[in-house]
C-alpha atoms as a PDB file:
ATOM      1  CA  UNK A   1       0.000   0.000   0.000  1.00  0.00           C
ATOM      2  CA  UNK A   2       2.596   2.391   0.480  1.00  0.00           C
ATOM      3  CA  UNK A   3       4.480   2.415  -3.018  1.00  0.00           C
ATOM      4  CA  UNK A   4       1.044   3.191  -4.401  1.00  0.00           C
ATOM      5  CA  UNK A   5       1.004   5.937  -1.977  1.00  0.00           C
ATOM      6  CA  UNK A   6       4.049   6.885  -2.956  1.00  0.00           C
ATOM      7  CA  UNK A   7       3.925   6.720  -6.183  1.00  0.00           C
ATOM      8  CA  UNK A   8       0.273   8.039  -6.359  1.00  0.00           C
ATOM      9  CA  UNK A   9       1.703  11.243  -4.381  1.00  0.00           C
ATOM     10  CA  UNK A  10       4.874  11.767  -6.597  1.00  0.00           C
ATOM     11  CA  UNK A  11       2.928  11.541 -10.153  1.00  0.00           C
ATOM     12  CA  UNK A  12      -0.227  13.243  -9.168  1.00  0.00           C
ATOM     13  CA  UNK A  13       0.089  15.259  -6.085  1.00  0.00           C
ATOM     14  CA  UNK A  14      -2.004  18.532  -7.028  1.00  0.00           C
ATOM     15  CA  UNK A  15       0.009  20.377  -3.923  1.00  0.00           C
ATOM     16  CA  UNK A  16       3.331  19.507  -5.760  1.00  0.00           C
ATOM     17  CA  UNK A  17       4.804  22.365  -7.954  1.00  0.00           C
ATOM     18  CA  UNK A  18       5.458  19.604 -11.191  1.00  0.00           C
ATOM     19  CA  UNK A  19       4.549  16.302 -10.040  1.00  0.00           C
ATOM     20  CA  UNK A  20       7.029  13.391 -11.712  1.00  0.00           C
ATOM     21  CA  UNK A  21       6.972  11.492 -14.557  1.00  0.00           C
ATOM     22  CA  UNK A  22       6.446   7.743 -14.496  1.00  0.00           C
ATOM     23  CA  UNK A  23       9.482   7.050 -15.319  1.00  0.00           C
ATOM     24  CA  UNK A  24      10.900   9.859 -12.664  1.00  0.00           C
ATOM     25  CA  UNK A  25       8.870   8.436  -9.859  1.00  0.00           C
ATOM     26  CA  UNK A  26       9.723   5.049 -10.747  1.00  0.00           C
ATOM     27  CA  UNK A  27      13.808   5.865 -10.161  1.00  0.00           C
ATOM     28  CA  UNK A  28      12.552   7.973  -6.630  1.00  0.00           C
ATOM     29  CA  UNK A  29      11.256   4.990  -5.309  1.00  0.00           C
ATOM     30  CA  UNK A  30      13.658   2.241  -6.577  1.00  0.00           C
ATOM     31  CA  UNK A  31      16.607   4.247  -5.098  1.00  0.00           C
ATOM     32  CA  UNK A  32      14.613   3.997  -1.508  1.00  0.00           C
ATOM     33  CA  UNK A  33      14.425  -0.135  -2.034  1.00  0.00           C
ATOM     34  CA  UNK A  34      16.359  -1.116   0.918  1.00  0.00           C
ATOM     35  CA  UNK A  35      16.102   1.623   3.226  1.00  0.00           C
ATOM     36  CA  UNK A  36      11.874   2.960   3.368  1.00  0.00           C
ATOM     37  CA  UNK A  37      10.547  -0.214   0.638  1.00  0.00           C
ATOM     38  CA  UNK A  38      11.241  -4.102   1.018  1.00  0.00           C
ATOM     39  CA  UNK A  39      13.159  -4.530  -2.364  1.00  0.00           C
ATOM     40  CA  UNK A  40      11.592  -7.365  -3.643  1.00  0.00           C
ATOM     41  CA  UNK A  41       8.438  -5.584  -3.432  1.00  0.00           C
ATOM     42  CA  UNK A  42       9.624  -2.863  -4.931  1.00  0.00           C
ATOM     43  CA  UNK A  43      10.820  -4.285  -7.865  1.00  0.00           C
ATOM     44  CA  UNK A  44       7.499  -6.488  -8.532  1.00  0.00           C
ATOM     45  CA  UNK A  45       5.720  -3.052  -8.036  1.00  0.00           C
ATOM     46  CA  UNK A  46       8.287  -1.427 -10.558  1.00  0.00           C
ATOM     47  CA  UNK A  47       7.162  -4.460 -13.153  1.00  0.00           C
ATOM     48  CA  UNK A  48       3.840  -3.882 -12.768  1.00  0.00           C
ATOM     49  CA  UNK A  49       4.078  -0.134 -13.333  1.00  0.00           C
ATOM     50  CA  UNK A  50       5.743  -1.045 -16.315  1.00  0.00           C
ATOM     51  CA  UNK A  51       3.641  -2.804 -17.620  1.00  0.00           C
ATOM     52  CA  UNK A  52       0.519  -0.880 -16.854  1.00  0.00           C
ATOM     53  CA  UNK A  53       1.669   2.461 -18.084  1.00  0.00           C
ATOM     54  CA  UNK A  54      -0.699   2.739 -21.091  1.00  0.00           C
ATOM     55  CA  UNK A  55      -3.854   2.735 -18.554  1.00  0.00           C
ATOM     56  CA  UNK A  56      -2.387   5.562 -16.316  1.00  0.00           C
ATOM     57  CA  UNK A  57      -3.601   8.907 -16.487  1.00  0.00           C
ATOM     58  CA  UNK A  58      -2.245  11.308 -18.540  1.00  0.00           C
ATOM     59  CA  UNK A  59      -0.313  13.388 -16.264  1.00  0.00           C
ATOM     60  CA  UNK A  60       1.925  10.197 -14.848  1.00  0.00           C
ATOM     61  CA  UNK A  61       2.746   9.149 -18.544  1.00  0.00           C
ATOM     62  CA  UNK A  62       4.226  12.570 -19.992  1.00  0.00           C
ATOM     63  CA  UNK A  63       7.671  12.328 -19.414  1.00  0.00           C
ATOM     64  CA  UNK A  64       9.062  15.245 -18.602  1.00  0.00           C
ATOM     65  CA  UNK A  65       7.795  18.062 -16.679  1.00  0.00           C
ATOM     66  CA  UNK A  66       7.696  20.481 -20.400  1.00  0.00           C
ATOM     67  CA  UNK A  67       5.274  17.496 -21.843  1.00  0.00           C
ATOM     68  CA  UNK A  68       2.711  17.762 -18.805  1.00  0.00           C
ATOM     69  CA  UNK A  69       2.554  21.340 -19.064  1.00  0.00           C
ATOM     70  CA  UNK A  70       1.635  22.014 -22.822  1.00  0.00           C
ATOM     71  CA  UNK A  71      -1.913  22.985 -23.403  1.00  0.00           C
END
């Protein structure tokens, strides 16, 4: 529950100032695997993200913060 937390809060957080990319919040949380995430969760949860990314909204999939900002 809490790498969708996290990851729901870095790709979509409307009280961030450019919330991440996938991508970008993918690398956030894999680089906290052994120290706030059990790894080998983190890495199934990395798969599935992966392979998922074509039903996530539109804001997580641009992939920098220039793409989520054009009109």
């Amino acid at each position: 529950m809490t790498l969708a937390q996290t990851f729901d809060h870095l790709t979509t957080d409307p009280m961030a100032s450019s919330p991440l990319s996938i991508d970008e919040a993918i690398d956030q949380i894999s680089g906290q695997a052994r120290t706030t995430f059990d790894p080998t969760l983190t890495n199934l949860f990395v798969q599935v993200i992966n392979e998922c990314k074509h039903s996530l909204p539109p804001m997580a999939i641009a992939s920098t913060t220039a793409e989520r900002r054009k009109p």
